[in-house]
N, C-alpha and C. Protein backbone atom coordinates (compact mmCIF):
# COMPACT_ATOMS: atom_id res chain seq x y z
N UNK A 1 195.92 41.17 138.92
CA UNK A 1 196.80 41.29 137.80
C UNK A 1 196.05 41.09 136.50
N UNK A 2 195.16 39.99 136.75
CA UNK A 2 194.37 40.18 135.27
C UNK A 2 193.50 41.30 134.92
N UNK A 3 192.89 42.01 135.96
CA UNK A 3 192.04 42.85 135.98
C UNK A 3 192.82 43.86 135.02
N UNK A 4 194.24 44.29 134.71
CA UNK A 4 195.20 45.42 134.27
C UNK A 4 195.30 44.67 132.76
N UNK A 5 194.90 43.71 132.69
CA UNK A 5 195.41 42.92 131.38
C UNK A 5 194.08 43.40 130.43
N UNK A 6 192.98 42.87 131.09
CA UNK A 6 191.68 43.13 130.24
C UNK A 6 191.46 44.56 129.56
N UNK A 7 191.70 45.13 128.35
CA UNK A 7 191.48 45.99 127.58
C UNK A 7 190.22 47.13 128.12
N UNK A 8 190.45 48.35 128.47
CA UNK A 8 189.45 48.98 128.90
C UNK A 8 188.91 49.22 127.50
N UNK A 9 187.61 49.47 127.72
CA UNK A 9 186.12 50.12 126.83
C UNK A 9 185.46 51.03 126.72
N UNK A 10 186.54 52.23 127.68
CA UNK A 10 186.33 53.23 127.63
C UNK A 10 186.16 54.12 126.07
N UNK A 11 185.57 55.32 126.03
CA UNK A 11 185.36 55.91 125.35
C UNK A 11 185.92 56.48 124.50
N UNK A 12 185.81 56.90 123.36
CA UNK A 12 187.43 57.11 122.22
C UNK A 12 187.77 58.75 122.94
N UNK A 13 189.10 58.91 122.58
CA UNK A 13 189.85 60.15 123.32
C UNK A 13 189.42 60.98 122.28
N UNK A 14 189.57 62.28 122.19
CA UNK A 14 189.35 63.44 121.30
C UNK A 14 190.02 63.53 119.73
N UNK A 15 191.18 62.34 119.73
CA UNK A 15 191.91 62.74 118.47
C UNK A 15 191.50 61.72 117.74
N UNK A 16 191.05 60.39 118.47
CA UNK A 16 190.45 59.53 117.83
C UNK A 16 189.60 59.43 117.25
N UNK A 17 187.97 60.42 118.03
CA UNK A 17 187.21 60.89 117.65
C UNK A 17 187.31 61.96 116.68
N UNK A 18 188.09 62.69 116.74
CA UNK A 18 188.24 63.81 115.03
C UNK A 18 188.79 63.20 113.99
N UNK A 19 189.87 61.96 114.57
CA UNK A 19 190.10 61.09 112.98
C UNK A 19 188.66 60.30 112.70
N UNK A 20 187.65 59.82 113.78
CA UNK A 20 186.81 58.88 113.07
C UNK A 20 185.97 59.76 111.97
N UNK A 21 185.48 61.50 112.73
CA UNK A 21 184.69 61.90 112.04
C UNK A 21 184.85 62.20 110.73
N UNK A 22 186.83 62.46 110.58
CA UNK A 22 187.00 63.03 109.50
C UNK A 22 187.17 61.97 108.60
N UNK A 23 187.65 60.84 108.74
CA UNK A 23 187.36 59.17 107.78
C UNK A 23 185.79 59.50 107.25
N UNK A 24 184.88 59.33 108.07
CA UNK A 24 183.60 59.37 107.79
C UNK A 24 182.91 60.25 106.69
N UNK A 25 183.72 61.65 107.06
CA UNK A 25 183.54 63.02 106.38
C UNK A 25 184.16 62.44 104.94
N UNK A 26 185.43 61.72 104.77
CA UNK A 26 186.18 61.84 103.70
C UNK A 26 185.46 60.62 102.84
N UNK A 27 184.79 59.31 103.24
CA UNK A 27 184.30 58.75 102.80
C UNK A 27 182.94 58.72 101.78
N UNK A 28 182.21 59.79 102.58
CA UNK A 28 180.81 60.36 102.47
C UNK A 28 181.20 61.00 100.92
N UNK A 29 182.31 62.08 100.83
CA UNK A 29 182.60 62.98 99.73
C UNK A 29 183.12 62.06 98.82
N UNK A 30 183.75 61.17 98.81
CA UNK A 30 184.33 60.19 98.03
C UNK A 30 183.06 59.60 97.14
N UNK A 31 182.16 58.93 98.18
CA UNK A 31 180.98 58.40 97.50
C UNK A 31 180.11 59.48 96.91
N UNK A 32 179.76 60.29 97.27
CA UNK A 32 179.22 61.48 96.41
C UNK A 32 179.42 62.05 95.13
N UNK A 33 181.19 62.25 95.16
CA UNK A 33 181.72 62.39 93.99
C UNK A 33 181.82 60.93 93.05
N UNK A 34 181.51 60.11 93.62
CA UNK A 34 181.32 58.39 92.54
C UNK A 34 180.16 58.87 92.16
N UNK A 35 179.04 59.05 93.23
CA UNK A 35 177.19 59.32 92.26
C UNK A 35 177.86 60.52 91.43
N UNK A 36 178.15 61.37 91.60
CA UNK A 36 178.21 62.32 90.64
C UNK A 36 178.68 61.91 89.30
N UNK A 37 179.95 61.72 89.49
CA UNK A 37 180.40 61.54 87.99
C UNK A 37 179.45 60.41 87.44
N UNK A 38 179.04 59.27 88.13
CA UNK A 38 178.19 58.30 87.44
C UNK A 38 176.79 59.03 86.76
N UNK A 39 176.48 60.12 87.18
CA UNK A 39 175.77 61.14 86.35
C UNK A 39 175.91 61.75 85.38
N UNK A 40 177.54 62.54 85.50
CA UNK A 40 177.43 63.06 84.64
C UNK A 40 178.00 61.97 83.15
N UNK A 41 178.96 61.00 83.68
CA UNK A 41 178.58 59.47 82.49
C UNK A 41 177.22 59.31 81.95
N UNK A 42 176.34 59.19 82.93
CA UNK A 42 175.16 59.39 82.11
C UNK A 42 174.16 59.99 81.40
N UNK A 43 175.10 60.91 81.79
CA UNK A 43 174.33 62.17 80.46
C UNK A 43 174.95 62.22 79.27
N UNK A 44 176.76 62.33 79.40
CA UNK A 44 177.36 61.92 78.53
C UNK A 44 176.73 60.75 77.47
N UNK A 45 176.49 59.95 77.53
CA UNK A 45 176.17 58.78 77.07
C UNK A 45 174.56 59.34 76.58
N UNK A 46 173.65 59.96 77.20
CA UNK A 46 172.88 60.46 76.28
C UNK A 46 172.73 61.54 75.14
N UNK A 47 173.80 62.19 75.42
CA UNK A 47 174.23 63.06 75.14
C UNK A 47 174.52 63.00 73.67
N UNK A 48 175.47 61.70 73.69
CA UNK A 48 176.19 61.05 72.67
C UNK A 48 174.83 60.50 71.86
N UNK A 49 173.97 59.76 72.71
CA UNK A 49 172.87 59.35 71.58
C UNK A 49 172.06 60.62 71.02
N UNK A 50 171.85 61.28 71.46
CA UNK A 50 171.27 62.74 71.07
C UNK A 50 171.97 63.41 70.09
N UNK A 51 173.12 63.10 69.96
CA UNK A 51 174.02 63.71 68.85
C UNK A 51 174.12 62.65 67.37
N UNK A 52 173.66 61.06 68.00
CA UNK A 52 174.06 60.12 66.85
C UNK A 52 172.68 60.66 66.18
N UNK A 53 171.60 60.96 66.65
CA UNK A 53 169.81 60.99 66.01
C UNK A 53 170.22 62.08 65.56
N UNK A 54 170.58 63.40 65.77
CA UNK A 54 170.84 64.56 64.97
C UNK A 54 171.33 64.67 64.30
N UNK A 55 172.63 63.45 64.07
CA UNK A 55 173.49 63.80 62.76
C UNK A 55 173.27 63.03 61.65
N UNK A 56 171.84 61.38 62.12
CA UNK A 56 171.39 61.00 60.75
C UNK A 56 170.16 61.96 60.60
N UNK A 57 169.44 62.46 61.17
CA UNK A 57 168.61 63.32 60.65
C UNK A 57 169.03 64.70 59.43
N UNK A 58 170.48 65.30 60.22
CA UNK A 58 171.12 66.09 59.22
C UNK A 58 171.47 65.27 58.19
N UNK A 59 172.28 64.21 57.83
CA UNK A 59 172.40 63.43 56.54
C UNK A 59 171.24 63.58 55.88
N UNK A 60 170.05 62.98 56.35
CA UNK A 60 168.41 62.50 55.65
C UNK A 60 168.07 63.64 55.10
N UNK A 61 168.55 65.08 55.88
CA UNK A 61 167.96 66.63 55.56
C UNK A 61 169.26 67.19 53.70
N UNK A 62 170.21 66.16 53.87
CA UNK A 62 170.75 66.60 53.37
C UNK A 62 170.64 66.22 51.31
N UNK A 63 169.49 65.37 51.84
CA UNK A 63 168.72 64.80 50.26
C UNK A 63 167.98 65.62 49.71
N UNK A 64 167.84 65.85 48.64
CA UNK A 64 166.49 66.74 47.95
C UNK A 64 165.51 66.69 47.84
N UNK A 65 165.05 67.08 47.95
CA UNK A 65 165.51 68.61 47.97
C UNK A 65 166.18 69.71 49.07
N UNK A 66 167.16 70.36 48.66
CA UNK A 66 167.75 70.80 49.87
C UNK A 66 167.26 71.86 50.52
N UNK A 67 167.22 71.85 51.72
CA UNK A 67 166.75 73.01 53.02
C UNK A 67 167.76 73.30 53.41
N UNK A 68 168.26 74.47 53.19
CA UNK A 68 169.35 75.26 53.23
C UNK A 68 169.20 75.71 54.84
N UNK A 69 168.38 76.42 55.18
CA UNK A 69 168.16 76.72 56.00
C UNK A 69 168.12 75.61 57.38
N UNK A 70 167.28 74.75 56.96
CA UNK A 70 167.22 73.29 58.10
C UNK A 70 168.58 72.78 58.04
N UNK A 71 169.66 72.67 56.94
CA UNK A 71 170.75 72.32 57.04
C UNK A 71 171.47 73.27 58.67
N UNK A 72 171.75 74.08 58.05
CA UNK A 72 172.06 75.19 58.59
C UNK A 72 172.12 75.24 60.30
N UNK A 73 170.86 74.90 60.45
CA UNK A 73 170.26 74.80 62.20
C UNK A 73 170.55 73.36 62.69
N UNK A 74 170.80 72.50 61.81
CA UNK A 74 171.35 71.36 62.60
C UNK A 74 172.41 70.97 62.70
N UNK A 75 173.38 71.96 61.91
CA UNK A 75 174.51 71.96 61.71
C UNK A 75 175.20 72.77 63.23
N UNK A 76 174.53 73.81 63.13
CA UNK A 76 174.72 74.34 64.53
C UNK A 76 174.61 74.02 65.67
N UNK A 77 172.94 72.93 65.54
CA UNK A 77 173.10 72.60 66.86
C UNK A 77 173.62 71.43 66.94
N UNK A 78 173.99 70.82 66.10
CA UNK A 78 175.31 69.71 66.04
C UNK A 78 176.94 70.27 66.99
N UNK A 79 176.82 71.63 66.61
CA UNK A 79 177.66 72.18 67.15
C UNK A 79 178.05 72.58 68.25
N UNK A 80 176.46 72.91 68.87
CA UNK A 80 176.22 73.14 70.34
C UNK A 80 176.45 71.37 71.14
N UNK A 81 176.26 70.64 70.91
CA UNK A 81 176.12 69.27 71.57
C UNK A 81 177.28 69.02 71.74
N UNK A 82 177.81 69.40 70.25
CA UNK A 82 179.61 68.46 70.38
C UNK A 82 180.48 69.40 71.90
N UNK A 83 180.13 70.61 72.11
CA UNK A 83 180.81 71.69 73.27
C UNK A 83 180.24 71.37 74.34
N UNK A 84 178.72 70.78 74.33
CA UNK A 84 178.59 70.07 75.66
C UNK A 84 178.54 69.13 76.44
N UNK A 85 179.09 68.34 75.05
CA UNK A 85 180.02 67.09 75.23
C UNK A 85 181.37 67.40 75.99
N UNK A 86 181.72 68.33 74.86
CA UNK A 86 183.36 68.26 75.26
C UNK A 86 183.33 69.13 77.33
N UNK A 87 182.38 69.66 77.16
CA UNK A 87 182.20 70.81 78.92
C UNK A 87 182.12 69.27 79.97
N UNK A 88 181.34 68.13 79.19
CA UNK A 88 181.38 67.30 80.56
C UNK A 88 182.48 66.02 80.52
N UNK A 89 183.48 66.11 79.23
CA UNK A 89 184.27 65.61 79.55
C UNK A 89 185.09 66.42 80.26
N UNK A 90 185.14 67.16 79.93
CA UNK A 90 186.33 68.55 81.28
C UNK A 90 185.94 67.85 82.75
N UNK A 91 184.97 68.12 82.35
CA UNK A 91 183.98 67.94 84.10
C UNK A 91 185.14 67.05 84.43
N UNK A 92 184.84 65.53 84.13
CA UNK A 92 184.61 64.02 83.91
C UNK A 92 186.27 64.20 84.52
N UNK A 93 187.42 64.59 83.89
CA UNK A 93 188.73 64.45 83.59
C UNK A 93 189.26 65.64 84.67
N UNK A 94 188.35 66.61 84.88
CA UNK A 94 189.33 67.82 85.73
C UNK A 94 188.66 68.11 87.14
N UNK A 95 187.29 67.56 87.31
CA UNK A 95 186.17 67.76 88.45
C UNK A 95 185.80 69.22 88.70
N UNK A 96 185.86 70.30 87.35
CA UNK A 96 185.58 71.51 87.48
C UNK A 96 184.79 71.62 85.88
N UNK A 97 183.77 73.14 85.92
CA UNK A 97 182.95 73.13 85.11
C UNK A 97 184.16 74.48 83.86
N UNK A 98 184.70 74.41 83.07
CA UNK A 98 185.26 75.19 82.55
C UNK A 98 184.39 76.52 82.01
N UNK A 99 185.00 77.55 82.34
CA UNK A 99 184.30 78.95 82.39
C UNK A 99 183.83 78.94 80.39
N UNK A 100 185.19 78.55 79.98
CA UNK A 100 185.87 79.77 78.59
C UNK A 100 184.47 78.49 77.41
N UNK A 101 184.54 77.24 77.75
CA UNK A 101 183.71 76.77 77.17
C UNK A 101 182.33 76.51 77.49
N UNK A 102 181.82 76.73 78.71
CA UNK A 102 180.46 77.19 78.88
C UNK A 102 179.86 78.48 78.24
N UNK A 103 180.72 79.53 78.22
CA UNK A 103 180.69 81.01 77.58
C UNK A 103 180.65 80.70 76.03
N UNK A 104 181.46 79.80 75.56
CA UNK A 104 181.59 79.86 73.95
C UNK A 104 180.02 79.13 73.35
N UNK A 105 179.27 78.27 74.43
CA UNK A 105 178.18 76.96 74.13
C UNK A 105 177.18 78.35 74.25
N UNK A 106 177.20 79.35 75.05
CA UNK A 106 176.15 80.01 75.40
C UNK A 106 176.15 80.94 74.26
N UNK A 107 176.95 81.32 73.44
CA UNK A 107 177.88 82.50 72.27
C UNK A 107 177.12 81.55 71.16
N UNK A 108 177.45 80.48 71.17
CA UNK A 108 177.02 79.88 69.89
C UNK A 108 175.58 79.65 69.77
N UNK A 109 174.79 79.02 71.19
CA UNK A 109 173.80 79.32 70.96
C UNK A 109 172.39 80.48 70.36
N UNK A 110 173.18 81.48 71.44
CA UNK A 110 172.73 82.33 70.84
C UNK A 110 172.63 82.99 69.51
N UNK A 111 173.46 82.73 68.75
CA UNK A 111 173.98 82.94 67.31
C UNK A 111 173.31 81.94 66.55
N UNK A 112 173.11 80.93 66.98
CA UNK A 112 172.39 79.98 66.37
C UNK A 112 170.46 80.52 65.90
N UNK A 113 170.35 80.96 67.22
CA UNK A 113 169.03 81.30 67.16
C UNK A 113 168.52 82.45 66.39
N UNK A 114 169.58 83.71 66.11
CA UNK A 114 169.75 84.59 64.84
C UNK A 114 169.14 83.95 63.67
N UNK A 115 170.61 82.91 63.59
CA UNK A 115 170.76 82.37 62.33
C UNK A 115 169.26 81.65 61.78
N UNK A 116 168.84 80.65 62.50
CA UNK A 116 167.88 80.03 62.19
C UNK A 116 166.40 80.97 62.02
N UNK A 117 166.24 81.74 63.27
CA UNK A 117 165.13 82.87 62.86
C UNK A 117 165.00 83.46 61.74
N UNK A 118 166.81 83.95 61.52
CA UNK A 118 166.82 84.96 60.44
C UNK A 118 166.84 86.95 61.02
N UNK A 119 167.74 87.23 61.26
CA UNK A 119 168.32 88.79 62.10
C UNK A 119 166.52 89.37 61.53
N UNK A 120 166.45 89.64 60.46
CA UNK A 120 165.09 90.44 59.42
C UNK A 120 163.88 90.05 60.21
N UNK A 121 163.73 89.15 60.71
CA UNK A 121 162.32 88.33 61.27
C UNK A 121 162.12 88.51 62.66
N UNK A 122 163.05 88.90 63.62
CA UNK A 122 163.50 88.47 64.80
C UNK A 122 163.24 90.31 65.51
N UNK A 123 162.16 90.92 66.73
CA UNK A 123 161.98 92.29 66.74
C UNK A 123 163.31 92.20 67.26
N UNK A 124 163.49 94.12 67.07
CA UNK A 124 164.76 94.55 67.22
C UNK A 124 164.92 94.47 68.58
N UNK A 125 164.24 94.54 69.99
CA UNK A 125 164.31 94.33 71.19
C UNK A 125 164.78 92.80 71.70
N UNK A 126 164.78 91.98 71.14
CA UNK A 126 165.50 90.53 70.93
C UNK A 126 167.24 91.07 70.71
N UNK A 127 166.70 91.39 69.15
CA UNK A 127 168.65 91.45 68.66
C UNK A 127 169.58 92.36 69.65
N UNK A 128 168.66 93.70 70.47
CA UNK A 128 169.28 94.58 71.34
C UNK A 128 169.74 93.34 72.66
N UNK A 129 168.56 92.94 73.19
CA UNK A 129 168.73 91.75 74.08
C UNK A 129 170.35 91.35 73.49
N UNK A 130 169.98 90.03 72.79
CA UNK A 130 171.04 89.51 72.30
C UNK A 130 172.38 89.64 72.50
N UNK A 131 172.26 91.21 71.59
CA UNK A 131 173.70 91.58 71.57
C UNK A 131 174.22 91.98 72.60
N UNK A 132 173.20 92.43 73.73
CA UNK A 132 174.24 92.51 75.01
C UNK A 132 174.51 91.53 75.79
N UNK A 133 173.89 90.78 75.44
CA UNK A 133 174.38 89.27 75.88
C UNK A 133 175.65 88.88 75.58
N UNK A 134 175.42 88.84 74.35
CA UNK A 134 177.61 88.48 73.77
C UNK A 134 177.90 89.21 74.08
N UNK A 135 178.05 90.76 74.47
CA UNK A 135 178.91 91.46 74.86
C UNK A 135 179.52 91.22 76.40
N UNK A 136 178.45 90.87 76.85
CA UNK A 136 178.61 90.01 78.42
C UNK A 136 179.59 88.93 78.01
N UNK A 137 179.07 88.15 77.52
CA UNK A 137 180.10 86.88 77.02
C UNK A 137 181.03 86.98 76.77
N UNK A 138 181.20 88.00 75.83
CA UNK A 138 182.75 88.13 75.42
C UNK A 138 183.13 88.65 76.65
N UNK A 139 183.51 89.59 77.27
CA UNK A 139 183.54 90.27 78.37
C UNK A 139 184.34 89.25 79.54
N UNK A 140 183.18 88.19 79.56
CA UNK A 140 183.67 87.04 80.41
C UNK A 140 184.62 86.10 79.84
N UNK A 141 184.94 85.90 78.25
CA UNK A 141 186.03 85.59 77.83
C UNK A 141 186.89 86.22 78.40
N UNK A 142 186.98 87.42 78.02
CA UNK A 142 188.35 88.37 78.79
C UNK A 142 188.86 88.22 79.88
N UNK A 143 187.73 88.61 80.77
CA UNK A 143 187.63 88.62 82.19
C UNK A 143 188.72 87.59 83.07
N UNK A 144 188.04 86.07 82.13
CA UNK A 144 188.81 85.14 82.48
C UNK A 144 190.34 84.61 82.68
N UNK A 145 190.74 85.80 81.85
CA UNK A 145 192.04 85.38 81.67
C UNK A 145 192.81 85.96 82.79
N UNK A 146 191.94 86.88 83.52
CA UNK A 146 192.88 87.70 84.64
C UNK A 146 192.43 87.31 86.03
N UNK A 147 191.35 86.13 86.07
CA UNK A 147 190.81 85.43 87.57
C UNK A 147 192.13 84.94 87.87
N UNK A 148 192.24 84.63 89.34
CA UNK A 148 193.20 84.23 89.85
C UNK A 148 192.95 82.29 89.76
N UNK A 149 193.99 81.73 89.43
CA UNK A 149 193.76 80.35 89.50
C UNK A 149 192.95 79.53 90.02
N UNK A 150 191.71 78.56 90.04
CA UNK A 150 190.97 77.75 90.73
C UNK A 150 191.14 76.87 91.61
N UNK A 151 192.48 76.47 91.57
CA UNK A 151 192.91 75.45 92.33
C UNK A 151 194.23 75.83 92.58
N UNK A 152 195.21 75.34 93.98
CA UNK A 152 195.77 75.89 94.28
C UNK A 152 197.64 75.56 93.30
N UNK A 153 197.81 76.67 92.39
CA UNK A 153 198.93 76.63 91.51
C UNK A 153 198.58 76.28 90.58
N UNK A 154 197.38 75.77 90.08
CA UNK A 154 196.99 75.00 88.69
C UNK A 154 196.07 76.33 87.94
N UNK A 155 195.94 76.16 86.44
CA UNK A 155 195.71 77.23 86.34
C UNK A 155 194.81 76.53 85.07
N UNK A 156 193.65 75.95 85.04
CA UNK A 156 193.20 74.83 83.91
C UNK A 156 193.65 75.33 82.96
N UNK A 157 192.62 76.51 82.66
CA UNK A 157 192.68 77.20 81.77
C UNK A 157 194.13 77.48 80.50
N UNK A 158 195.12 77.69 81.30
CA UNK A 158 196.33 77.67 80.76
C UNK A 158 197.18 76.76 80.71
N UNK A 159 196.92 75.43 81.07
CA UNK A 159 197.18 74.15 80.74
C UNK A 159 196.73 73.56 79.69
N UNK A 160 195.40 74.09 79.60
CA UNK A 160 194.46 73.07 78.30
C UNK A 160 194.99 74.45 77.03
N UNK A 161 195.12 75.10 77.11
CA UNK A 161 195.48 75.90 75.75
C UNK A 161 197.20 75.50 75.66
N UNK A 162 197.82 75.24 76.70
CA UNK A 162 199.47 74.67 76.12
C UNK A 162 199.26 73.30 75.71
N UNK A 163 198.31 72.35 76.39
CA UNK A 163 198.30 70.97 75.69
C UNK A 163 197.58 71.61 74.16
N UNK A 164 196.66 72.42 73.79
CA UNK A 164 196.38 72.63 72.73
C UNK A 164 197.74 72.85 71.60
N UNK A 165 198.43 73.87 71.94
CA UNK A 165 199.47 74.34 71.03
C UNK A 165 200.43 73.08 71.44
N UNK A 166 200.61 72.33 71.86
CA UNK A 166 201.62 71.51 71.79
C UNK A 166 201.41 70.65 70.68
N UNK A 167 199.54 70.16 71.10
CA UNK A 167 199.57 69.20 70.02
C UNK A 167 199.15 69.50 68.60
N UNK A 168 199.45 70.78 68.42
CA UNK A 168 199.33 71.61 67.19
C UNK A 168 200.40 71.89 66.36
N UNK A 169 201.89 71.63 67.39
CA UNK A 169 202.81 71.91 66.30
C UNK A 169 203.43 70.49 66.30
């Protein structure tokens, strides 16, 4: 009779074994996605210091005598930082890389590099380059609006432009 009492040690059954693997599986991704975002926090955060050194350097640029031109390029790429700031707070807040503002960081860059060269200075096989580049870009602006949703019923994209106009009017 005791022999029926003592707990067998037999081997886990099949459903036990697909819940252990899938705990394991779900744990593994859990911790992965912790290193991750603790990455991309830490770029953020350099990110942010990379933007505080650029914007007293633009102040310091902004004494006389003035460099119109050096203004100009750090102003922009002040501009580029602040969008890839804002791309890894998306990240950070939605766990996806947003299309419409990776496309706009890549648009501005490129425009930036016009600007600062100067269109006159720059061979015309660049500006041809170039411009079919934004035309790609824009393109993929468009494009975007007719992909089918990323996630299932959510539609980022058209969430973050209604929180936009909401908090606009």
């Amino acid at each position: 009779m005791q022999d029926s009492i003592k707990p067998s040690y037999s081997s886990l059954t099949e459903t036990e074994e697909r819940w252990s693997i899938n705990s394991s599986r779900a744990y593994l991704v859990k911790t992965l996605e912790t290193v991750q975002d603790l990455i991309v926090v830490s770029l953020c955060i350099g990110l942010f210091c990379v933007m505080v050194i650029q914007l007293r350097a633009m102040f310091f640029s902004l004494l006389p005598p003035l460099n119109f031109h050096g203004v100009t390029a750090d102003i922009l790429f002040l501009l580029i930082l602040v969008e890839l700031f804002r791309l890894l707070i998306i990240y950070l807040q939605e766990q996806r890389v947003s299309i419409g503002v990776a496309v706009e960081v890549a648009i501005v860059s490129v425009l930036r590099e016009f600007i600062v060269r100067g269109v006159l200075e720059v061979q015309w096989t660049q500006i041809l380059a170039g411009c079919a580049f934004l035309v790609v870009m824009a393109l993929l602006l468009v494009v975007r609006v007719w992909l089918p949703p990323t996630f299932e019923g959510i539609d980022p994209e058209k969430q973050f432009s209604m929180r936009k106009r909401k908090e606009s009017h």
